[in-house]
Protein backbone atom coordinates (compact mmCIF):
# COMPACT_ATOMS: atom_id res chain seq x y z
CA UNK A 1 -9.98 35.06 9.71
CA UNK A 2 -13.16 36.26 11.30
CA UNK A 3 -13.67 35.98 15.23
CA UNK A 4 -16.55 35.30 16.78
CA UNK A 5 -17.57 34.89 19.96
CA UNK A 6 -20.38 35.15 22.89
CA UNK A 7 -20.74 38.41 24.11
CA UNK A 8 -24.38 38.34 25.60
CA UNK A 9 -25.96 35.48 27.97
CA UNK A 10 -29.62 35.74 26.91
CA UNK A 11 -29.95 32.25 25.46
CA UNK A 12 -30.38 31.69 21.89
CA UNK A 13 -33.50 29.81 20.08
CA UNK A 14 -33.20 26.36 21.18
CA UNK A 15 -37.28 25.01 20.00
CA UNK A 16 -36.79 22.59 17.10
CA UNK A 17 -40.16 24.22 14.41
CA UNK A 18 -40.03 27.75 14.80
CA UNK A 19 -42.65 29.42 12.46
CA UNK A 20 -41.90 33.30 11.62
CA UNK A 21 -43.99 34.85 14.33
CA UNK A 22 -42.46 33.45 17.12
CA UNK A 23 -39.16 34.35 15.45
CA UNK A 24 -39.69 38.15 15.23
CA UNK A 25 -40.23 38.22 18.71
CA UNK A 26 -37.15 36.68 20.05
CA UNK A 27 -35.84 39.16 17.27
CA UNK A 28 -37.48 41.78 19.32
CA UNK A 29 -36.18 40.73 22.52
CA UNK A 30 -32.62 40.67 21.16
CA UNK A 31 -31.92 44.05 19.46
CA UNK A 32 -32.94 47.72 20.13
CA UNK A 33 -33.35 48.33 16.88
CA UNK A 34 -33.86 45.97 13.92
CA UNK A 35 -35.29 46.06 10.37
CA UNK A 36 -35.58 43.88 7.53
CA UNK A 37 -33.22 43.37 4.66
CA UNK A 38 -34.23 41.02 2.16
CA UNK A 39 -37.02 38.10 1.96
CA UNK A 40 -37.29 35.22 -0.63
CA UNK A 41 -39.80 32.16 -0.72
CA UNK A 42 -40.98 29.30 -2.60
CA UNK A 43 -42.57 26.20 -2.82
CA UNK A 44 -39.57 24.74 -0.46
CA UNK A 45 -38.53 27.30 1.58
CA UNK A 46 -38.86 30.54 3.33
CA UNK A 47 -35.92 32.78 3.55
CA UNK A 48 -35.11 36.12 5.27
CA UNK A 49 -32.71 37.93 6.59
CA UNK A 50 -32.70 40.85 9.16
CA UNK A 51 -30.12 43.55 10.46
CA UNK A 52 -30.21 44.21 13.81
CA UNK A 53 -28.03 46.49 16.18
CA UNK A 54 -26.83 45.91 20.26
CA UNK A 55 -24.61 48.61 21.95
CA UNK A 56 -23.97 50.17 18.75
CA UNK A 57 -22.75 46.97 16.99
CA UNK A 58 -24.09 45.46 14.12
CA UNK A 59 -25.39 41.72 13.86
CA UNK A 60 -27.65 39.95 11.45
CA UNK A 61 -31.04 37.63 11.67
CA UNK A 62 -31.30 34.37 9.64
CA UNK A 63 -34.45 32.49 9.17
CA UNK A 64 -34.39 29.81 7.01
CA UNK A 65 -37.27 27.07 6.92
CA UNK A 66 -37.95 24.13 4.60
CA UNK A 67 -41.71 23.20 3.72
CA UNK A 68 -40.78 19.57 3.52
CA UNK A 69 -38.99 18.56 6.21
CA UNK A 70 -38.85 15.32 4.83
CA UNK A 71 -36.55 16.53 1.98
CA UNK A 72 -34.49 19.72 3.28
CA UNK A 73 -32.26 22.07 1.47
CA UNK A 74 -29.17 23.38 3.16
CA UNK A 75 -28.09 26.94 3.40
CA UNK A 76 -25.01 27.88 3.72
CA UNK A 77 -22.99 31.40 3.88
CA UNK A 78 -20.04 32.48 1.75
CA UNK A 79 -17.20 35.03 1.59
CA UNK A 80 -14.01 35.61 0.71
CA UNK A 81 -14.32 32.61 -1.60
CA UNK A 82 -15.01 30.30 1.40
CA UNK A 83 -18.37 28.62 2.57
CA UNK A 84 -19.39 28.08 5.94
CA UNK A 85 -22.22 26.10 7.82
CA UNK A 86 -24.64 27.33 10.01
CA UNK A 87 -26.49 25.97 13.18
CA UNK A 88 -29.14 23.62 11.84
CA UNK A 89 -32.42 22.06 13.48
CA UNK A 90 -33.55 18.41 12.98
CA UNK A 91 -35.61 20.03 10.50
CA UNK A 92 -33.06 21.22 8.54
CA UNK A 93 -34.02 24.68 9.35
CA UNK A 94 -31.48 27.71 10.09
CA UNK A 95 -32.79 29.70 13.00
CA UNK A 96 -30.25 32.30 13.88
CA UNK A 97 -31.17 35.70 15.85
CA UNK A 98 -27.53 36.95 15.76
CA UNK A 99 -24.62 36.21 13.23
CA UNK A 100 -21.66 38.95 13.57
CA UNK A 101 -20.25 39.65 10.33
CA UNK A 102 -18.78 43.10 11.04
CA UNK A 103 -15.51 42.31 9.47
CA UNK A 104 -17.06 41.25 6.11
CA UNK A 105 -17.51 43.51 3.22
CA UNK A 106 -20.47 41.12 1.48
CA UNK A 107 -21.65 38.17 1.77
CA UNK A 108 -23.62 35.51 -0.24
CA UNK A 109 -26.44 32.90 0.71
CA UNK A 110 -26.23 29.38 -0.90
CA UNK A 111 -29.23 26.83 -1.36
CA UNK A 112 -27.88 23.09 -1.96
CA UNK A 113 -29.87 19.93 -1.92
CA UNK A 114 -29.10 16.31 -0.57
CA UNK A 115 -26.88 15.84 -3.84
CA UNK A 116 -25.12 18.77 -3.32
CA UNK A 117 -26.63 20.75 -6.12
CA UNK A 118 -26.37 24.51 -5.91
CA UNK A 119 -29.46 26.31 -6.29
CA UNK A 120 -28.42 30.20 -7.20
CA UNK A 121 -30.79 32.84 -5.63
CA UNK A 122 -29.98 35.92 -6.93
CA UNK A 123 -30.80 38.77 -4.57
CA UNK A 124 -28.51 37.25 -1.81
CA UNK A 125 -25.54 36.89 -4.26
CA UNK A 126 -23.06 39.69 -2.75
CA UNK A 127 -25.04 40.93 -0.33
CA UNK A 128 -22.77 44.23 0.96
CA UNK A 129 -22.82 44.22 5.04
CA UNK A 130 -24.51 47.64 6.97
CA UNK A 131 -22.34 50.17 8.81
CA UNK A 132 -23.65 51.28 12.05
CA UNK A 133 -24.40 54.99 9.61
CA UNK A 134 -25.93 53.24 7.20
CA UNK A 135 -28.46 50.88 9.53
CA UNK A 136 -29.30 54.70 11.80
CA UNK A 137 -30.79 55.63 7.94
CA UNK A 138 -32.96 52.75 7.14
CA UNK A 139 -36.76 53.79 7.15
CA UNK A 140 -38.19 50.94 8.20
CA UNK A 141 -36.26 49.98 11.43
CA UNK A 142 -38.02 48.65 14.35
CA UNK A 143 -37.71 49.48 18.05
CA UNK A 144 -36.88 46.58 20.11
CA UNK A 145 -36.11 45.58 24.00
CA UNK A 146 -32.37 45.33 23.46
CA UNK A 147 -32.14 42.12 26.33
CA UNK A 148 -28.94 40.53 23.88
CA UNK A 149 -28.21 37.46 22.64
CA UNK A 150 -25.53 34.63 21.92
CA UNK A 151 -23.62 35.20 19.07
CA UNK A 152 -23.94 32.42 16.72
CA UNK A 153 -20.43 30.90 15.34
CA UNK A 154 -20.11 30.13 12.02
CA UNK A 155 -17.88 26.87 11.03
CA UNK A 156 -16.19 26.16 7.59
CA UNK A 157 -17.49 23.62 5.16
CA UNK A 158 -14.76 21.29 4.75
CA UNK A 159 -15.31 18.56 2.25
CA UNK A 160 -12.70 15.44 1.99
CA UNK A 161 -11.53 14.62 -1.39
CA UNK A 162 -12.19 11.19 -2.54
CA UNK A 163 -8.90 10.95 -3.26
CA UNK A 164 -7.89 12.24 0.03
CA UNK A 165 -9.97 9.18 2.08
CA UNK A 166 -8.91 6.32 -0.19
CA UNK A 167 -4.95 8.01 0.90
CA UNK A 168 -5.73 8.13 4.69
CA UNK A 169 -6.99 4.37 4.02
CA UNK A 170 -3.82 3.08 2.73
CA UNK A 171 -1.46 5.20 4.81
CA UNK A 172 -4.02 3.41 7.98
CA UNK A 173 -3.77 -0.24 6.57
CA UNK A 174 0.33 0.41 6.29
CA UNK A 175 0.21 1.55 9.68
CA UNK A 176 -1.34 -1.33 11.00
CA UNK A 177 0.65 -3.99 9.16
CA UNK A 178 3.79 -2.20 9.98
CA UNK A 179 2.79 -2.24 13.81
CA UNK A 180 1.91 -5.91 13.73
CA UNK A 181 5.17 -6.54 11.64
CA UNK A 182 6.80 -4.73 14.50
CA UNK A 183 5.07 -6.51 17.22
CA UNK A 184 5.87 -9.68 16.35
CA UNK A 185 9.86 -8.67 15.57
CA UNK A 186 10.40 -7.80 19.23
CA UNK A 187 7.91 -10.28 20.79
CA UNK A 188 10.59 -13.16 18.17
CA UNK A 189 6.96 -14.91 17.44
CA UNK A 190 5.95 -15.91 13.91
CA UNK A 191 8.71 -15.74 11.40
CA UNK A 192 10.97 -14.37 13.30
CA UNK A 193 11.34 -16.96 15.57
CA UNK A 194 14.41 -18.63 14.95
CA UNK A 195 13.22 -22.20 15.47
CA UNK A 196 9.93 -21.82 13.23
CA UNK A 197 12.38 -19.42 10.85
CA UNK A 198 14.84 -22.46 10.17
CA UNK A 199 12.07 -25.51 10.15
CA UNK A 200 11.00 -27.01 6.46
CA UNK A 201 13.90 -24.95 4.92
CA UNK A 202 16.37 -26.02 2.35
CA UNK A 203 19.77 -25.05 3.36
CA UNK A 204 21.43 -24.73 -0.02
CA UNK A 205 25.18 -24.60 2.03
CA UNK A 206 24.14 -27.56 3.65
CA UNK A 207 23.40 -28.98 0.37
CA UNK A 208 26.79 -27.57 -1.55
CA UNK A 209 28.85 -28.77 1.30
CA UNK A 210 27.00 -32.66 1.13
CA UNK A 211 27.50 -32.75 -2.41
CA UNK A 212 31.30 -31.64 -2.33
CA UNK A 213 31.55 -34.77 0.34
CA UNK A 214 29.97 -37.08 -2.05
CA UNK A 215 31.44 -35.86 -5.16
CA UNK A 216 35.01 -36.01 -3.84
CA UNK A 217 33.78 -40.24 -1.97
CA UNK A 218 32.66 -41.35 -5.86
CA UNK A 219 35.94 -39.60 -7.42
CA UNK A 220 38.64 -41.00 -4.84
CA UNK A 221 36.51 -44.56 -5.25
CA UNK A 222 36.85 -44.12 -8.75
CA UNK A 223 40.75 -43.56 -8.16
CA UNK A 224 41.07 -46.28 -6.36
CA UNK A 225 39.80 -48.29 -8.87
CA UNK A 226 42.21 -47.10 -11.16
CA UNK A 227 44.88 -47.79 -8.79
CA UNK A 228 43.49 -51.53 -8.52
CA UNK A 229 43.68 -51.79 -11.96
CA UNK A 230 47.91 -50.94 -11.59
CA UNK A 231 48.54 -53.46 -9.41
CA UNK A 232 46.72 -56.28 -10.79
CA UNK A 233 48.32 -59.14 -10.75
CA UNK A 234 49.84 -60.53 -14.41
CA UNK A 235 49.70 -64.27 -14.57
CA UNK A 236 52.25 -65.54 -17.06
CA UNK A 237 51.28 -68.84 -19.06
CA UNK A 238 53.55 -71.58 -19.36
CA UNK A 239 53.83 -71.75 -23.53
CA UNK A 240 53.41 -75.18 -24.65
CA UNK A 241 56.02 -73.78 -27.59
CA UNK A 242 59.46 -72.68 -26.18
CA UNK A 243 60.09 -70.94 -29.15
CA UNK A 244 56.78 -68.74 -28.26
CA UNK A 245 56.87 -66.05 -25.52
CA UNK A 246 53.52 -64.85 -24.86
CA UNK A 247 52.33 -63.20 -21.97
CA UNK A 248 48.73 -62.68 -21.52
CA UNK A 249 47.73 -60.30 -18.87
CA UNK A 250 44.61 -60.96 -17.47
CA UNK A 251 42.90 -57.80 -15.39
CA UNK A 252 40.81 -59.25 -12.02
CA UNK A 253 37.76 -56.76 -13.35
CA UNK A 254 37.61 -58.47 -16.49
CA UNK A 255 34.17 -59.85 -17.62
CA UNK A 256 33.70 -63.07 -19.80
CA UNK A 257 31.18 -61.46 -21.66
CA UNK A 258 32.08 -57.74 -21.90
CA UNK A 259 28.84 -54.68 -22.21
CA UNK A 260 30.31 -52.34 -24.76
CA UNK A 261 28.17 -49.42 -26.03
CA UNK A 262 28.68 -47.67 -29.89
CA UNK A 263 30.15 -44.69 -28.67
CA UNK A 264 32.97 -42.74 -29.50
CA UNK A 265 34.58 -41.71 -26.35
CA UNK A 266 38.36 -40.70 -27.47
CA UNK A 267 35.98 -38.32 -30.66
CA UNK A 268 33.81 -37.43 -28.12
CA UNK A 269 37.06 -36.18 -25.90
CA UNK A 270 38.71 -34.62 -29.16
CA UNK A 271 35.67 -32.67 -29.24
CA UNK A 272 36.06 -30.89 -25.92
CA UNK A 273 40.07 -30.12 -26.86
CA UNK A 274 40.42 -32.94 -24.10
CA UNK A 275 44.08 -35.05 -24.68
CA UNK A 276 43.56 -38.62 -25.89
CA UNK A 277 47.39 -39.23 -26.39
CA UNK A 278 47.19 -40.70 -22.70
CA UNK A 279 51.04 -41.79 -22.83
CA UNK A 280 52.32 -38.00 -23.35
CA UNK A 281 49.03 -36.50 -21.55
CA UNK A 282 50.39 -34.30 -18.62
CA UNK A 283 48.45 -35.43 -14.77
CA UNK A 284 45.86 -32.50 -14.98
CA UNK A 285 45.11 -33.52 -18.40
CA UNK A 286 44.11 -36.88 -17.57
CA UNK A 287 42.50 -35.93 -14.14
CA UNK A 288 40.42 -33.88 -16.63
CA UNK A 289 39.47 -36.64 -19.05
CA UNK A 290 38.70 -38.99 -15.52
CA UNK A 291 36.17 -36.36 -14.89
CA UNK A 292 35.32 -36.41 -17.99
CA UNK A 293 34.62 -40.25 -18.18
CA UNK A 294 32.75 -40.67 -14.80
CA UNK A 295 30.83 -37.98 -16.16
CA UNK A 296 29.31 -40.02 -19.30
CA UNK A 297 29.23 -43.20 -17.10
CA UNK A 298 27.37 -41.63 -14.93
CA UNK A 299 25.01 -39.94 -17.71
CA UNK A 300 24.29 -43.86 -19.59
CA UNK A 301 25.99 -42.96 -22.27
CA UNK A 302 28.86 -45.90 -21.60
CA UNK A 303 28.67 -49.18 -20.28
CA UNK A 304 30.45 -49.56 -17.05
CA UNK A 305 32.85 -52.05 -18.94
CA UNK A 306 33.79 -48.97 -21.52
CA UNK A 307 34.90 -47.09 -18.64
CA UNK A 308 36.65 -49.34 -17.00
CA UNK A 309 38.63 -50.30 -20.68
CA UNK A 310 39.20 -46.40 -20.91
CA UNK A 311 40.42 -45.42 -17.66
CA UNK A 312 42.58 -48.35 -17.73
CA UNK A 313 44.52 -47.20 -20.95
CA UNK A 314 44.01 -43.81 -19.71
CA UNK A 315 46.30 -44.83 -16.73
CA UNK A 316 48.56 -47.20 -18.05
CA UNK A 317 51.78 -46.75 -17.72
């Protein structure tokens, strides 16, 4: 990469409009010798450029002025397939009395506008640099005071990809969130405090375990019943007849006026391979069809009073 660096102290041109006279003579202050390479002008800017040498080194003049100052183009300098800026005015104007490009082969000038639009000029396309031999045999040189100057530094045009900025964006938002995140996981505030962390929330254990209680209340209730139902008491009748020996048993749950629903329970049982033969049904069995039963009492689908008739056959003994 090319170095360059500030070998003289005579200051540099520092005045903002510059027109062409004035800038030959600082060029004559600068260089012993100098001479003129190449010009080019139009209706929007002026454009030369000069060779120049100091203590046997080569450097080069660049004067570059817009005629609308209002609406400047940019120039810029190119090699080895890179582009670099030079020192601009307020103008927009490039007023350079010394650029060192002794380790370049060629070189290239480059017009843009505001847009960015490229305007080609030909005869400073490739533009090959001058050995010290080569400037000692130019014919039109001109004798100068040789006082020096500051060597002017170029600096690379870097453009950021569109792409590149919106990526910088979100990698800077996702730095931020993650600090705040961060921030409030060691400071415990927000929702990692424990207190606001737990308020408002459904605790589904909590829940599971309540429901277990309540579930296993309404089935040892239900048991109980059944037990009831066992040990109620059988009143035996007096027959009128001697000869007749009935015994009615009359159940303490029993309604005068029974609720009994149209469905099928002991079909409805067959149908989930549940045992109806309650006599011969083994204890898991008929814990299963007491599920079973509180299940469709509980769902409407029998009357209270069915239930109670079926879990009463369903634990007879």
């Amino acid at each position: 990469m090319l170095i360059l660096f500030s070998i003289f102290s005579i200051k540099s041109l520092s005045f903002e409009d510059v027109d062409n006279q004035e800038y030959i003579n600082e060029l004559n202050k600068a260089y012993e010798e100098y001479a003129l390479v190449d010009e080019y002008t139009n209706n929007y800017y002026d454009l030369q450029l000069y060779v120049g040498k100091i203590n046997s080194k080569i450097y080069y003049g660049i004067y570059f002025k817009n005629k609308i100052p209002n609406k400047p183009y940019i120039l810029k300098l190119s090699y080895d397939e890179k582009t670099y800026l030079l020192r601009e005015t307020s103008r927009g104007d490039v007023i350079e009395v010394a650029v060192d490009l002794s380790d370049v082969d060629q070189f290239s000038f480059e017009i843009y506008d505001k847009n960015n639009y490229k305007y080609p000029i030909p005869k400073f396309a490739n533009v090959k640099t001058v050995k010290l031999e080569e400037f000692q045999a130019l014919s039109n040189r001109v004798v100068g005071e040789g006082s020096g100057v500051s060597v002017q530094q170029l600096r690379a045009d870097f453009r950021f990809d569109s792409r590149f900025i919106i990526y910088i964006a979100l990698v800077s938002v996702l730095m931020v969130c993650g600090g705040i995140i961060l921030f409030f996981f060691k400071k415990k505030k927000g929702m990692f405090n424990a207190d606001i962390k737990s308020a408002n929330v459904f605790n589904f254990k909590e829940f599971i375990n309540a429901s277990k209680e309540d579930y296993q209340d309404t089935f040892n209730r239900d048991f109980e019943e059944v037990d009831s139902f066992e040990e109620a008491e059988i009143v035996e009748d007096t027959p009128k007849d001697p000869n007749e020996s009935l015994i009615s048993q009359t159940y303490v749950w029993q309604h005068y006026e029974e609720e009994k629903s149209d469905f099928n329970i002991k079909a409805h049982l067959n149908s989930l391979n549940l045992d109806t033969d309650y006599l011969n049904a083994s204890l898991e069995d008929k814990n299963k069809v007491m599920l079973e039963l509180m299940k469709l009492r509980d769902q409407n689908k029998i009357t209270y009073d069915d239930y109670l008739d079926e879990i009463s056959e369903l634990w007879k003994k």
